[in-house]
Protein backbone atom coordinates (compact mmCIF):
# COMPACT_ATOMS: atom_id res chain seq x y z
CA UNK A 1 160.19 110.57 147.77
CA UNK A 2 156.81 109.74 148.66
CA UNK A 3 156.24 108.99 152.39
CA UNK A 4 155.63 105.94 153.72
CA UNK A 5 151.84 106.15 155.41
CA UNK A 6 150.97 108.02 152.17
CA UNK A 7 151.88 104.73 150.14
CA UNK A 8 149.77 102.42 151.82
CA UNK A 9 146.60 105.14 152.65
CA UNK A 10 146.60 106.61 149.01
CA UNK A 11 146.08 103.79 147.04
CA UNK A 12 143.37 102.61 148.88
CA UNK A 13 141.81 105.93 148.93
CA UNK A 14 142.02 105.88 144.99
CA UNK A 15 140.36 102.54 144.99
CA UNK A 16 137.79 102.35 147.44
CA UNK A 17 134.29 103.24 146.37
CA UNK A 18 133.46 106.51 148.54
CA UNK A 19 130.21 104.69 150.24
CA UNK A 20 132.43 101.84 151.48
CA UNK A 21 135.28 104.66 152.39
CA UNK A 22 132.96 106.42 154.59
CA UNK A 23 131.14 103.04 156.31
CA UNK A 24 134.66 102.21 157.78
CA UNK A 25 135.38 105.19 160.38
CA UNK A 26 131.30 105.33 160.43
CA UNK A 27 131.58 102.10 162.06
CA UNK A 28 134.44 102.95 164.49
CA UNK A 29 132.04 105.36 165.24
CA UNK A 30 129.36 103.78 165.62
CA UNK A 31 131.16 101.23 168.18
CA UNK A 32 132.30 104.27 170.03
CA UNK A 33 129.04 105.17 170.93
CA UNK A 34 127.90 101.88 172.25
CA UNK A 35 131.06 101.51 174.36
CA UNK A 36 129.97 105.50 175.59
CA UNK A 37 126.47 104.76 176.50
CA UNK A 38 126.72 100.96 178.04
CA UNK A 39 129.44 102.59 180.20
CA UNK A 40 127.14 105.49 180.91
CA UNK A 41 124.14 103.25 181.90
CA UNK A 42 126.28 100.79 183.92
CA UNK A 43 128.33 103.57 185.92
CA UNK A 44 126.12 106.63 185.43
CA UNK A 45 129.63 108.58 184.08
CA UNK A 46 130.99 107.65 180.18
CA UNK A 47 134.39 107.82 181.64
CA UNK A 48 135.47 107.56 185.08
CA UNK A 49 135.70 110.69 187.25
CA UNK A 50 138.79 112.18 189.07
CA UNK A 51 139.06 113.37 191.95
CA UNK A 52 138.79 117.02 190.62
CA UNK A 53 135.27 116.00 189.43
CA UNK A 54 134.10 114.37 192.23
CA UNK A 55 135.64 115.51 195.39
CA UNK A 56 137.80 113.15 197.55
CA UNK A 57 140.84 114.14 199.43
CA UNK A 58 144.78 113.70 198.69
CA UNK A 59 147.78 113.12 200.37
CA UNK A 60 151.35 113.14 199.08
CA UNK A 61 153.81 112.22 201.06
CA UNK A 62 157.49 110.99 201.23
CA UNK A 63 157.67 107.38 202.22
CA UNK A 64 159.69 104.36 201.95
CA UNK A 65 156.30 101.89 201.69
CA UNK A 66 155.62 100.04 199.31
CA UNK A 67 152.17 100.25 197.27
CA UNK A 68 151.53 96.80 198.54
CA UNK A 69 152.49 98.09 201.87
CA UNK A 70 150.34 101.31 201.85
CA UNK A 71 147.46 99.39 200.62
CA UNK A 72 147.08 97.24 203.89
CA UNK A 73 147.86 100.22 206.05
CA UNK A 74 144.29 101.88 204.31
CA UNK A 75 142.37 99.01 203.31
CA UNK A 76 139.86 100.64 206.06
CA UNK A 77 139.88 103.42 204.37
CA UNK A 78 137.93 104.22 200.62
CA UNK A 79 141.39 104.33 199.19
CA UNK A 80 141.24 104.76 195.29
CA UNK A 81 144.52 104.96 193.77
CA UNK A 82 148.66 105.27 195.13
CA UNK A 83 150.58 106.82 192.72
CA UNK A 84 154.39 106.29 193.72
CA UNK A 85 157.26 108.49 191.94
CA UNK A 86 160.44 107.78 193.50
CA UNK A 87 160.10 108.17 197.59
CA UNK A 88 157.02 110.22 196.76
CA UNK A 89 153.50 108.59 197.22
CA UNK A 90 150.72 110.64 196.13
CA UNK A 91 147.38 108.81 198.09
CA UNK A 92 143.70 109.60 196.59
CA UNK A 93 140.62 108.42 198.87
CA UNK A 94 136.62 109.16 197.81
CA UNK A 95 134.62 111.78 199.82
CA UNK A 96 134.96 110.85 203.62
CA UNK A 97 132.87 112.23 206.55
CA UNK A 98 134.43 114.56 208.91
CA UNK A 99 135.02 111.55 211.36
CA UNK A 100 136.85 109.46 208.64
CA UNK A 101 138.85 112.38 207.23
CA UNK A 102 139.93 113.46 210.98
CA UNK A 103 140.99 109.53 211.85
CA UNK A 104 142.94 109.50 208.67
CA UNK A 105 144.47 112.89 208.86
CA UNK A 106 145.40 111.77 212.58
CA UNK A 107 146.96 108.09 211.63
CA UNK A 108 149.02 110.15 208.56
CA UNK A 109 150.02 112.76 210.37
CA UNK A 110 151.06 110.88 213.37
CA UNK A 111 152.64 108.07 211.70
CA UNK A 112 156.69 108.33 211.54
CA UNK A 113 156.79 106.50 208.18
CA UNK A 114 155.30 109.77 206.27
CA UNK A 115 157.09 112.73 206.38
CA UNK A 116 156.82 116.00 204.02
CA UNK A 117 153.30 115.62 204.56
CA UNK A 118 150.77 117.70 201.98
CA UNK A 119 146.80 117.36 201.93
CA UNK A 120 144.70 118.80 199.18
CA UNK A 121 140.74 118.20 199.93
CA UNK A 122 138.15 118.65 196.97
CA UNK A 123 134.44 119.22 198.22
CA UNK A 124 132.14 118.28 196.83
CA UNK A 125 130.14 121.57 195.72
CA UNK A 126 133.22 122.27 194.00
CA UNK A 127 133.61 119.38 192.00
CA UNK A 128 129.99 119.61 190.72
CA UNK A 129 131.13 123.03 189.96
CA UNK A 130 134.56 122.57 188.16
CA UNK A 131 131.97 119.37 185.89
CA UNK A 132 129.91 122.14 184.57
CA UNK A 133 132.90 124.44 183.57
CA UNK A 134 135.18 121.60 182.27
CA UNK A 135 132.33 120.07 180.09
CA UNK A 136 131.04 124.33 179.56
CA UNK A 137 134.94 124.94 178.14
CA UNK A 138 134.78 121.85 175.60
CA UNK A 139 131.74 122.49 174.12
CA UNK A 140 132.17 125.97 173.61
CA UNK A 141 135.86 125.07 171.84
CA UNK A 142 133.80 122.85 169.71
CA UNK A 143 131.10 125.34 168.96
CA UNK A 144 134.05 128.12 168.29
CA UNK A 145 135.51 125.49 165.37
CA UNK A 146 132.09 125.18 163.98
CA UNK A 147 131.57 128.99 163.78
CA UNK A 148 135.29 128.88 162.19
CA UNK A 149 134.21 126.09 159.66
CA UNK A 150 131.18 127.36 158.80
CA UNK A 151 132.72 130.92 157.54
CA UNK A 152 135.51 129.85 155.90
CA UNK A 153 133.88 127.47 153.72
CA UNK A 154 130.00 128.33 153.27
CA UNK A 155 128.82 125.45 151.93
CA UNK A 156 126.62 123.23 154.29
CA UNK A 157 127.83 119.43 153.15
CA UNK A 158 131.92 119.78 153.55
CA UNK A 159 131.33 122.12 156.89
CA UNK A 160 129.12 119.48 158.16
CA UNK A 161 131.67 116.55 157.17
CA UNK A 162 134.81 118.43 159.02
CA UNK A 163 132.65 118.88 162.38
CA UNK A 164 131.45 115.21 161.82
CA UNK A 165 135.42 114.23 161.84
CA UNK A 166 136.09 116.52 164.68
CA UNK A 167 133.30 115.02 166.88
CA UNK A 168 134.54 111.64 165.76
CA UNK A 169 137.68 112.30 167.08
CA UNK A 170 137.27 113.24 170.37
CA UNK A 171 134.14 110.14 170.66
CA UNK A 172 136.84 107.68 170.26
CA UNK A 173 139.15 108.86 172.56
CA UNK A 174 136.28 108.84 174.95
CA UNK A 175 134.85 105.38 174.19
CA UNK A 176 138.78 104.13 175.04
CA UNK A 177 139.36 106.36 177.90
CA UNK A 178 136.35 104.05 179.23
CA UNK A 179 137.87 100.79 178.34
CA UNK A 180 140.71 101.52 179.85
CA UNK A 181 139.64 102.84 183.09
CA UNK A 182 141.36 106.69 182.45
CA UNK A 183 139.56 109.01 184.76
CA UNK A 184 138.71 112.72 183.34
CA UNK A 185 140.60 115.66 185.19
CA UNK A 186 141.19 118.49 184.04
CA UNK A 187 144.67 117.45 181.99
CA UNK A 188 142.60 114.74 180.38
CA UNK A 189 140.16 117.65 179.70
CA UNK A 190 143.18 119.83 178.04
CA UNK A 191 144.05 116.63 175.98
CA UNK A 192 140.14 116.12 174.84
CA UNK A 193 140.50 120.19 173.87
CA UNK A 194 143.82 119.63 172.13
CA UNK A 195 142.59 117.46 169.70
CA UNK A 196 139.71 119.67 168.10
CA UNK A 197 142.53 122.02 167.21
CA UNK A 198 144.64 118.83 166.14
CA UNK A 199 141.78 117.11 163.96
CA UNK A 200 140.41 120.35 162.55
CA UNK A 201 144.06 121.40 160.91
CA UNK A 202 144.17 118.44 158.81
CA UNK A 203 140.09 118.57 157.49
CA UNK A 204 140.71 122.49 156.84
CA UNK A 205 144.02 121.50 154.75
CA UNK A 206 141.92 118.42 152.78
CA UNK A 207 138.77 120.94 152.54
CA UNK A 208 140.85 123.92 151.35
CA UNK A 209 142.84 122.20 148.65
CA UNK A 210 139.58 120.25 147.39
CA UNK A 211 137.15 123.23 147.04
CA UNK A 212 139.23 126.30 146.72
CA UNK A 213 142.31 125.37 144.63
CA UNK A 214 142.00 124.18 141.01
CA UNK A 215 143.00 121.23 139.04
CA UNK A 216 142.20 117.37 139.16
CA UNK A 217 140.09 116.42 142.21
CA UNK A 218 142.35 113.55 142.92
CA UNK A 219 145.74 115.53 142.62
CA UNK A 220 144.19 117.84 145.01
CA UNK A 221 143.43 115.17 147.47
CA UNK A 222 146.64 113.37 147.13
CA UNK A 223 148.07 116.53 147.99
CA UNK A 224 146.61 117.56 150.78
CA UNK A 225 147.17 113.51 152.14
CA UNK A 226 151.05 113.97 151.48
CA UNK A 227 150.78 117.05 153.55
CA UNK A 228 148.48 115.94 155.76
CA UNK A 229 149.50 112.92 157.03
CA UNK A 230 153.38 114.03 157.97
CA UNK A 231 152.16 116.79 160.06
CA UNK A 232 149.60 114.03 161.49
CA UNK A 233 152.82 111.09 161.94
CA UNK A 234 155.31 114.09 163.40
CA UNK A 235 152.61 114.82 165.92
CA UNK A 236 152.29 111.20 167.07
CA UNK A 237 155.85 110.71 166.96
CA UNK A 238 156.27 113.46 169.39
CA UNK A 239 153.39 112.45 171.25
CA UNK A 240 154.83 108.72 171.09
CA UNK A 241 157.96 110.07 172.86
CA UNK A 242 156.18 111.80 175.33
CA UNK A 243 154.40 107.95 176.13
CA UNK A 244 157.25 106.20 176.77
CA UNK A 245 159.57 108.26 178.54
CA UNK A 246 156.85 109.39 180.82
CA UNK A 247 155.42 105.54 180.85
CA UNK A 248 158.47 103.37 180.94
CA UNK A 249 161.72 105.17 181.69
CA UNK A 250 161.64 104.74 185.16
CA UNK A 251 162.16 100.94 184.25
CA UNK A 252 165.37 101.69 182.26
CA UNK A 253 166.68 104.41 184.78
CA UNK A 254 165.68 103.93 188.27
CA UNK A 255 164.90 106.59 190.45
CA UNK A 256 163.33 108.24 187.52
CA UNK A 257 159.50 108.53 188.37
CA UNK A 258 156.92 107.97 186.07
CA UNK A 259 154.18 110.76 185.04
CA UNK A 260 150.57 109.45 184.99
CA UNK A 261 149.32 112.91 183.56
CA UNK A 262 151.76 112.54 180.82
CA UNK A 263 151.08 109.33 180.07
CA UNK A 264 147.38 109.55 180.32
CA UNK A 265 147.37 113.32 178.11
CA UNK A 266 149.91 111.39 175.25
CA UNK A 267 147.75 108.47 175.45
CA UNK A 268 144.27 110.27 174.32
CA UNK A 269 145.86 112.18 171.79
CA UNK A 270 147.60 109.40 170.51
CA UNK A 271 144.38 107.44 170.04
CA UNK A 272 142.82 111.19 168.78
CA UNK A 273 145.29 111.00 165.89
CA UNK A 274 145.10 107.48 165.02
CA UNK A 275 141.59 107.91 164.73
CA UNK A 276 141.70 111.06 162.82
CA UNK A 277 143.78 109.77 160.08
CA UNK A 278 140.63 107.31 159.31
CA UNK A 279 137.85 110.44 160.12
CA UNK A 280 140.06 112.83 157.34
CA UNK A 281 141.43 110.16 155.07
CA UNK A 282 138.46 108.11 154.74
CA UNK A 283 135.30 110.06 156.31
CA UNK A 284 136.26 113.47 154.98
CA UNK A 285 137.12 112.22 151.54
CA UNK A 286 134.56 110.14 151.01
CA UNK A 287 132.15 112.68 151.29
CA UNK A 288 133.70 115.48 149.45
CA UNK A 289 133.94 113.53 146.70
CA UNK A 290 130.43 112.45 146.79
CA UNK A 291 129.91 116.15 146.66
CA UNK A 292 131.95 117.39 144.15
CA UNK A 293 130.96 114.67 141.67
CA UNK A 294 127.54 114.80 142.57
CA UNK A 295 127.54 118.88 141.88
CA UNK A 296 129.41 118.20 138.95
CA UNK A 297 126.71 115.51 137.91
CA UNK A 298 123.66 118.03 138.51
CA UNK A 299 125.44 120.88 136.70
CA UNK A 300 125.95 118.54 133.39
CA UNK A 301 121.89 117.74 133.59
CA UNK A 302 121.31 121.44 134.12
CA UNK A 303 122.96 122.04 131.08
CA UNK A 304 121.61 119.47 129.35
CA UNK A 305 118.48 121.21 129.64
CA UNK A 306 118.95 124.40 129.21
């Protein structure tokens, strides 16, 4: 029994010309990078910054207030997000002076509708710091798959096409991270680093079957897509799961708090693996079979001439 993404990816694999295959996750892409650099040139940042990137302090308290409540109390105050989980409000403000943060620290502290009172301040050298080692730590993963890549297949064309889907996959995530207003920390970061690993497993299946097992090219590809794309589909599943318990439950079971990490880490992969079913299926494909026919092409004129 075939399964079911494989019926409606395969045939158009089959069909598709491989130019037209490769033009349609070029132009996802392609769109990606706009969306990066317009939101890089309007707000100096392709995806807003956490606090852990840019300093600010935090409080989390436990409070009966509302967010609507709470908002009124700092609106004096460069409050930038309440996160509320149950009786627990977790308040993020930008960088303050020492006069702001000691008039805020004094109105919390004093104030008998906050109790269980924790503060967690981020400076600002530090945050510049913990930029350079978050962005240090993802491009030396991606360097480490290309080193990977490179010696397990030797051959410059299909290396280059499975770093091409890898980038791919985490520029999308990026470009939609922007959109939708999901600030980089550092479990955004770990989600960003999870999907190299998550994108590269299904190009090194594709690659390996196409140039290192024998037979017909396109038994070897439809293959490695059956394979391929249930690992891919039980992945999102799971990461699916993960969404909408952490997203939504506390609507169908109150008192149950929501988890914006959660949400925001299944999010980005989710959108990582959507996207990388296009960058293997389509990208990847495309171009190794450009390559193999086209090797297969110059090794028929070379013996032509010979």
């Amino acid at each position: 029994m075939k399964f079911e993404l494989y019926n409606y990816i395969h045939p158009f694999v089959q069909k598709t010309n491989d130019k037209k295959l490769i033009a349609i996750p070029l132009t996802f892409l392609a769109v990606a990078i706009i969306i990066i650099a317009v939101m890089t040139f309007t707000t100096g940042s392709p995806v807003p910054l956490g606090m852990d990137f840019v300093g600010g302090t935090q409080f989390t308290v436990t409070t009966a207030l509302t967010e609507e409540q709470l908002e009124d109390m700092f609106s004096d105050y460069p409050l930038n997000s309440i996160r509320i989980s149950g009786t627990r409000a977790i308040l993020q403000f930008s960088q303050l002076d020492s006069d702001e943060l000691a008039s805020l620290e004094a109105m919390i502290f004093k104030n008998s509708n906050f109790k269980d009172i924790d503060e967690k301040v981020v400076a600002p050298i530090y945050s510049q710091q913990l930029q350079k080692t978050a962005l240090f730590a993802l491009i030396l993963s991606f360097i480490g798959m290309s080193i990977v890549v490179f010696i397990m297949f030797r051959k410059i064309v299909p290396s280059l096409a499975v770093i091409l889907s890898a980038a791919s996959d985490i520029i999308i995530p990026v470009a939609f991270m922007g959109i939708f207003g999901i600030e980089l920390t550092l479990g955004t970061v770990a989600a960003l680093m999870m999907l190299i690993g998550y994108s590269v497993d299904s190009d090194i299946l594709l690659t390996n079957k196409v140039l290192k097992r024998s037979g017909n090219l396109n038994d070897k590809i439809s293959g490695a897509m059956r394979t391929g794309l249930l690992m891919t589909t039980t992945t999102i599943a799971a990461f699916l799961s993960m969404f909408l318990v952490s997203t939504f439950l506390h609507y169908i079971i109150p008192g149950v708090p929501p988890i914006p990490l959660l949400s925001q880490i299944s999010l980005i992969v989710l959108i990582g693996l959507s996207a990388d079913v296009f960058n293997t299926w389509f990208l990847n494909t495309g171009i190794l079979r450009m390559y193999i026919n086209g090797s297969k092409t110059k090794s028929k004129k070379g013996g032509k001439r010979a």
